[in-house]
N, C-alpha and C. Protein backbone atom coordinates (compact mmCIF):
# COMPACT_ATOMS: atom_id res chain seq x y z
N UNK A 1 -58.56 -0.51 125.54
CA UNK A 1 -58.23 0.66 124.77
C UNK A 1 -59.41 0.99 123.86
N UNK A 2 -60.10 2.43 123.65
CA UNK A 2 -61.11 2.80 123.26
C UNK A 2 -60.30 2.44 121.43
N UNK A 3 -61.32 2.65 120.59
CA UNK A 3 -61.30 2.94 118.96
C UNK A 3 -62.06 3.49 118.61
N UNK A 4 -62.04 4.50 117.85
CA UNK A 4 -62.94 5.25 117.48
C UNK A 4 -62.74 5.24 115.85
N UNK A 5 -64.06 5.65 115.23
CA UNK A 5 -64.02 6.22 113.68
C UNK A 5 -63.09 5.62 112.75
N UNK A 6 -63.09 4.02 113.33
CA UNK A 6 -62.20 3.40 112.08
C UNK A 6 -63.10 2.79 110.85
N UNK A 7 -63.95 2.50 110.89
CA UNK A 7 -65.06 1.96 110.07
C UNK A 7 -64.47 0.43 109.34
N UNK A 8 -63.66 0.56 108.45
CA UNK A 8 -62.88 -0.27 108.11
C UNK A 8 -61.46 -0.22 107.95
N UNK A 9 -60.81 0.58 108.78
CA UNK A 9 -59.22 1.33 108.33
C UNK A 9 -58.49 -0.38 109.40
N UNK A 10 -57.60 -0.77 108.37
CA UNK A 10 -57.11 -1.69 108.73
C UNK A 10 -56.05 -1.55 110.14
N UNK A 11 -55.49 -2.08 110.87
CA UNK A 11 -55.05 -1.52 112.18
C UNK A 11 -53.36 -1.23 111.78
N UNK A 12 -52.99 -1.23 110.32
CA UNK A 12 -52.03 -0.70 110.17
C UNK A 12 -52.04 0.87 110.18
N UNK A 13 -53.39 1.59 109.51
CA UNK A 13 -53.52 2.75 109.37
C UNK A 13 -54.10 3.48 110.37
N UNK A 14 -53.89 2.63 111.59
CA UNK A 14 -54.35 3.26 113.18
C UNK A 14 -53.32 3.90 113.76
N UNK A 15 -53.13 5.08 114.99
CA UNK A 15 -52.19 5.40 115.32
C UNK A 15 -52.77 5.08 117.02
N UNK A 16 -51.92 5.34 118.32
CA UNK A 16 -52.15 5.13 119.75
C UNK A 16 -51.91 6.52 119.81
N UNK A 17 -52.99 7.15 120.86
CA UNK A 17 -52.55 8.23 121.31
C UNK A 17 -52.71 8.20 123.05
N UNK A 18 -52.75 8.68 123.82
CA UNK A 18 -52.87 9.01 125.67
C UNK A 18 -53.42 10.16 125.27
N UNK A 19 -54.54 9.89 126.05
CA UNK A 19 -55.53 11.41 126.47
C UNK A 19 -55.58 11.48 127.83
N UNK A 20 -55.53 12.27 128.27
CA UNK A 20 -55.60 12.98 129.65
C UNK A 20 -56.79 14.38 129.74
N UNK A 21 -57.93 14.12 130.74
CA UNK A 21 -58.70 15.03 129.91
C UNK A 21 -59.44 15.47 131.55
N UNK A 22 -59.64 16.82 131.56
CA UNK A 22 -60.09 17.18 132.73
C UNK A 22 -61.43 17.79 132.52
N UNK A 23 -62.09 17.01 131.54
CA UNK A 23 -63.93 17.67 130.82
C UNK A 23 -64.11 16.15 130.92
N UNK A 24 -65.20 15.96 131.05
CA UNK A 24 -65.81 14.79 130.53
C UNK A 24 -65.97 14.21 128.80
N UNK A 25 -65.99 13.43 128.34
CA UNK A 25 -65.80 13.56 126.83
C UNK A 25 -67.74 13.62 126.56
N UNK A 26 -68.11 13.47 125.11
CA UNK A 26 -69.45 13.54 124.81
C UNK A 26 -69.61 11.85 124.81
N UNK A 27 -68.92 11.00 123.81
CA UNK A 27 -69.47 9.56 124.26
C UNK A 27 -68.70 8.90 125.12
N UNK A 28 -69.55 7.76 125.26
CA UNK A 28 -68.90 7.33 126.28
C UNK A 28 -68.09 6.41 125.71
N UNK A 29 -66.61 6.76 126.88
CA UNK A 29 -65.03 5.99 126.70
C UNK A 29 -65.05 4.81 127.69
N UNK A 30 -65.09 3.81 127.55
CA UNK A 30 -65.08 3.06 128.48
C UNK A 30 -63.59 3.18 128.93
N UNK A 31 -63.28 3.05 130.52
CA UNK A 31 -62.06 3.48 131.26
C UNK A 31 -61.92 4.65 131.23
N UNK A 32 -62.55 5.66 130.63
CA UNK A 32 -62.47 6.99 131.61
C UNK A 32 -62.35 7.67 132.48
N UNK A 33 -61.48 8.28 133.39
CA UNK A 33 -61.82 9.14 134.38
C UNK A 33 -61.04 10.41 134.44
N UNK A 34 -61.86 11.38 135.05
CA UNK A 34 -60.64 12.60 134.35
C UNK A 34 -59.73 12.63 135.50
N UNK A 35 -58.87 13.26 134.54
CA UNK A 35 -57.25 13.49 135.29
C UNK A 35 -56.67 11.92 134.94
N UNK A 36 -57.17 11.35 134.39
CA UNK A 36 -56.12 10.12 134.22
C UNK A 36 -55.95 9.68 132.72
N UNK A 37 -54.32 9.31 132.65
CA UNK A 37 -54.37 9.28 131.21
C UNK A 37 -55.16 7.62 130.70
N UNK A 38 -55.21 7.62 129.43
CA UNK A 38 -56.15 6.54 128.66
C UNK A 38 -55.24 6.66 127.10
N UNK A 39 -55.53 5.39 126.64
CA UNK A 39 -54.67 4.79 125.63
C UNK A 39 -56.33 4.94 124.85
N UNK A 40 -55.91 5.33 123.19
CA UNK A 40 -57.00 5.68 122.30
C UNK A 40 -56.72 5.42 121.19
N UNK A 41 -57.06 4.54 120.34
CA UNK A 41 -56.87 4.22 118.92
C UNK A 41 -57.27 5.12 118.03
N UNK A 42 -57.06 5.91 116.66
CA UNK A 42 -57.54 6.83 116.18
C UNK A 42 -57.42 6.68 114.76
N UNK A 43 -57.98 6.65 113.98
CA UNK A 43 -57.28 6.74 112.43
C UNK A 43 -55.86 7.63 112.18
N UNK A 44 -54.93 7.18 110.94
CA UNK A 44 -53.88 7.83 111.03
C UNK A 44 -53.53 9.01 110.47
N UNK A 45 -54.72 10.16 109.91
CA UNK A 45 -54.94 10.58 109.46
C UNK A 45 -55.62 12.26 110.12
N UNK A 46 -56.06 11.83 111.43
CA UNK A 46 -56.98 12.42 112.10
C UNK A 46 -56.31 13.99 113.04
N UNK A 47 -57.09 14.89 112.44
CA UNK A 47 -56.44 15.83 112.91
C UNK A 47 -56.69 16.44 114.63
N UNK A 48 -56.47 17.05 115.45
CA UNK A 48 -57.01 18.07 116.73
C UNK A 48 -58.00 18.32 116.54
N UNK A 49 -58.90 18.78 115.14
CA UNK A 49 -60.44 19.59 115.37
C UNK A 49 -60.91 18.40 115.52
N UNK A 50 -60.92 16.88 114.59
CA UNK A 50 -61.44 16.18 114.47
C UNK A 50 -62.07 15.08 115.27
N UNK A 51 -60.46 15.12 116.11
CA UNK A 51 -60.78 14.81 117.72
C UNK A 51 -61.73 15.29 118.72
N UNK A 52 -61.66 16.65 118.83
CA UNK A 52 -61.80 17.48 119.99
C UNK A 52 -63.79 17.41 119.64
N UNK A 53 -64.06 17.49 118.19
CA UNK A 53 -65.26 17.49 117.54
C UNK A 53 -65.83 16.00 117.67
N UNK A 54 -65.09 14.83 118.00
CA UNK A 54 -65.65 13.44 117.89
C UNK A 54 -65.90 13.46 119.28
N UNK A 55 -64.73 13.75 120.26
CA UNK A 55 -64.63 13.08 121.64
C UNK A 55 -65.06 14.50 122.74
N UNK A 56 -65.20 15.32 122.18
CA UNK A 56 -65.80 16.81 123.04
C UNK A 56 -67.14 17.44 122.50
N UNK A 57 -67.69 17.43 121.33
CA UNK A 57 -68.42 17.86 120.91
C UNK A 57 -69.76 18.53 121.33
N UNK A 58 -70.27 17.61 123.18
CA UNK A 58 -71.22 18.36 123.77
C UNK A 58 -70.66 19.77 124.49
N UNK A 59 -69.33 19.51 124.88
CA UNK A 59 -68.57 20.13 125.91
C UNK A 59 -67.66 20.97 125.34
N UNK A 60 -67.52 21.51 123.77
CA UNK A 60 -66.44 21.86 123.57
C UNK A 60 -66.12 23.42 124.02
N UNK A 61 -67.32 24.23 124.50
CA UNK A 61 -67.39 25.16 125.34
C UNK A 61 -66.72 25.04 127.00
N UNK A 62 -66.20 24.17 127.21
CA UNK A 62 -65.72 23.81 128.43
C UNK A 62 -64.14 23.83 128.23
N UNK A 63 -63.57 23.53 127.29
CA UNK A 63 -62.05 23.55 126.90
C UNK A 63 -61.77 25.08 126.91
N UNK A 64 -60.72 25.17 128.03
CA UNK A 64 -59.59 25.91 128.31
C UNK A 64 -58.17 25.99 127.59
N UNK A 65 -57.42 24.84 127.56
CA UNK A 65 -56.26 25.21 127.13
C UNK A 65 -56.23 23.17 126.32
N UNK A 66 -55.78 22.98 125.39
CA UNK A 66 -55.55 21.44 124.88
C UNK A 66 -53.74 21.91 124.46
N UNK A 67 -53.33 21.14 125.12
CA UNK A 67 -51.63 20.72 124.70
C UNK A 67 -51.07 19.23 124.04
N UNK A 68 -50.69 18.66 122.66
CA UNK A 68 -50.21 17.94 122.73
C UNK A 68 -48.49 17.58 123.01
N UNK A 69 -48.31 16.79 123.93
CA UNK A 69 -46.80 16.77 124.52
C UNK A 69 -46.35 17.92 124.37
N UNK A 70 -47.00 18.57 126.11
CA UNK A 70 -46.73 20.03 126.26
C UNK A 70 -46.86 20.41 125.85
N UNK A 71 -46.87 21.15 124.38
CA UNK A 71 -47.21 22.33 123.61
C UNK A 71 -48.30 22.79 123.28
N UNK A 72 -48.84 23.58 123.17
CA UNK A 72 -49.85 24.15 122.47
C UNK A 72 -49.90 24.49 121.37
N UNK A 73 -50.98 23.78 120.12
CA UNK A 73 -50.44 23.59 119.42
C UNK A 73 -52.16 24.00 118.32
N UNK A 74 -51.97 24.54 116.61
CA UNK A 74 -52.79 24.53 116.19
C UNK A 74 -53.91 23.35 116.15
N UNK A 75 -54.97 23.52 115.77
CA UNK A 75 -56.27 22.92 115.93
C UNK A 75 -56.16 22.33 114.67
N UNK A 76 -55.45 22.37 113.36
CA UNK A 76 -55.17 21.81 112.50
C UNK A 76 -54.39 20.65 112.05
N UNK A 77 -53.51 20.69 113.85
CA UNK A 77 -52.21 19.64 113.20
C UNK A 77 -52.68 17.90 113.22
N UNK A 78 -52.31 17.63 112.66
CA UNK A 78 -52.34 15.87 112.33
C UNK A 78 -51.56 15.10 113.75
N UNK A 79 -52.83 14.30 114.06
CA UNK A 79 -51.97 13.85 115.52
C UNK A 79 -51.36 12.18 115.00
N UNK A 80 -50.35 12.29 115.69
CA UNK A 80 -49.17 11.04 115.55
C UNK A 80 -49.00 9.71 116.79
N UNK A 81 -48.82 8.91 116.45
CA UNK A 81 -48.69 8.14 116.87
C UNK A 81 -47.89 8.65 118.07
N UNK A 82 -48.53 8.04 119.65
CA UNK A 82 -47.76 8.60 120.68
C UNK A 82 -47.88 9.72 121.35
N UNK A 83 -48.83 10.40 120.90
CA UNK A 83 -48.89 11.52 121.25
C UNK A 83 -49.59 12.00 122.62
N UNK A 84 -49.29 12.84 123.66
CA UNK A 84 -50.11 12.71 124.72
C UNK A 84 -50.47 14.20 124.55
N UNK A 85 -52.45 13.92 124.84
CA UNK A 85 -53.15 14.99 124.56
C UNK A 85 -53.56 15.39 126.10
N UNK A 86 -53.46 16.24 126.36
CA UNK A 86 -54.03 17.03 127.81
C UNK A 86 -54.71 18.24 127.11
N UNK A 87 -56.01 17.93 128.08
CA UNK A 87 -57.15 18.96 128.23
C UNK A 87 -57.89 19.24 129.00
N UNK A 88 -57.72 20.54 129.03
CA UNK A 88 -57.99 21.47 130.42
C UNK A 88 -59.59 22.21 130.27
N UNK A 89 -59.93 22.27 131.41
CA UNK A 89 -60.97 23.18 131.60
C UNK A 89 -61.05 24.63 131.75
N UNK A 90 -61.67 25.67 130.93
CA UNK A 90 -61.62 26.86 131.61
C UNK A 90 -61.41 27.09 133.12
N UNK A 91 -61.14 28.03 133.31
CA UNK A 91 -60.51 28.74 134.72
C UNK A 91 -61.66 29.84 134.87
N UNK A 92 -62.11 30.00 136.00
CA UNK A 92 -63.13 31.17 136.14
C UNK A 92 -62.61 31.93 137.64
N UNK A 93 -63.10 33.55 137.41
CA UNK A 93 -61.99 33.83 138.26
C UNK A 93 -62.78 35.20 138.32
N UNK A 94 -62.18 35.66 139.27
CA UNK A 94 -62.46 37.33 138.90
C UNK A 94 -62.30 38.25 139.65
């Protein structure tokens, strides 16, 4: 299971999330592959931009649609323990 951006946050103040991600992320996740979900440690504190800005940041021009457990949801909200993040790639079309 990846961890990210805990520095010293004790593993009480960690939350688990499942990412499912159809972009490649910017660093590297060890156990990655897209279309498959992955277990991710995160601070408990950590919002959608903060994510999408840690773990997308080369690519964030590539995100189409991000849902947590199904919904679509502001770029502001505080992600929770459990939460499954899916992210999609633009659609090109015409």
């Amino acid at each position: 299971m990846q961890v990210i951006n805990t520095g010293n946050v004790p593993d009480k103040k960690l939350i688990t999330v499942v990412l499912r991600s159809h972009i490649n992320p910017s660093p590297n996740l060890e156990g990655f592959s897209i279309g498959k979900k992955m277990q991710v440690k995160l601070p408990y504190d950590m919002c959608l931009d903060e994510f999408l800005k840690t773990f997308f940041h080369e690519n964030l021009n590539e995100i189409g649609l991000i849902a947590i457990n199904g919904r679509m949801v502001n770029s502001r909200r505080t992600l929770s323990e459990g939460d499954f993040i899916d992210i999609f790639s633009r659609i090109a079309g015409g």
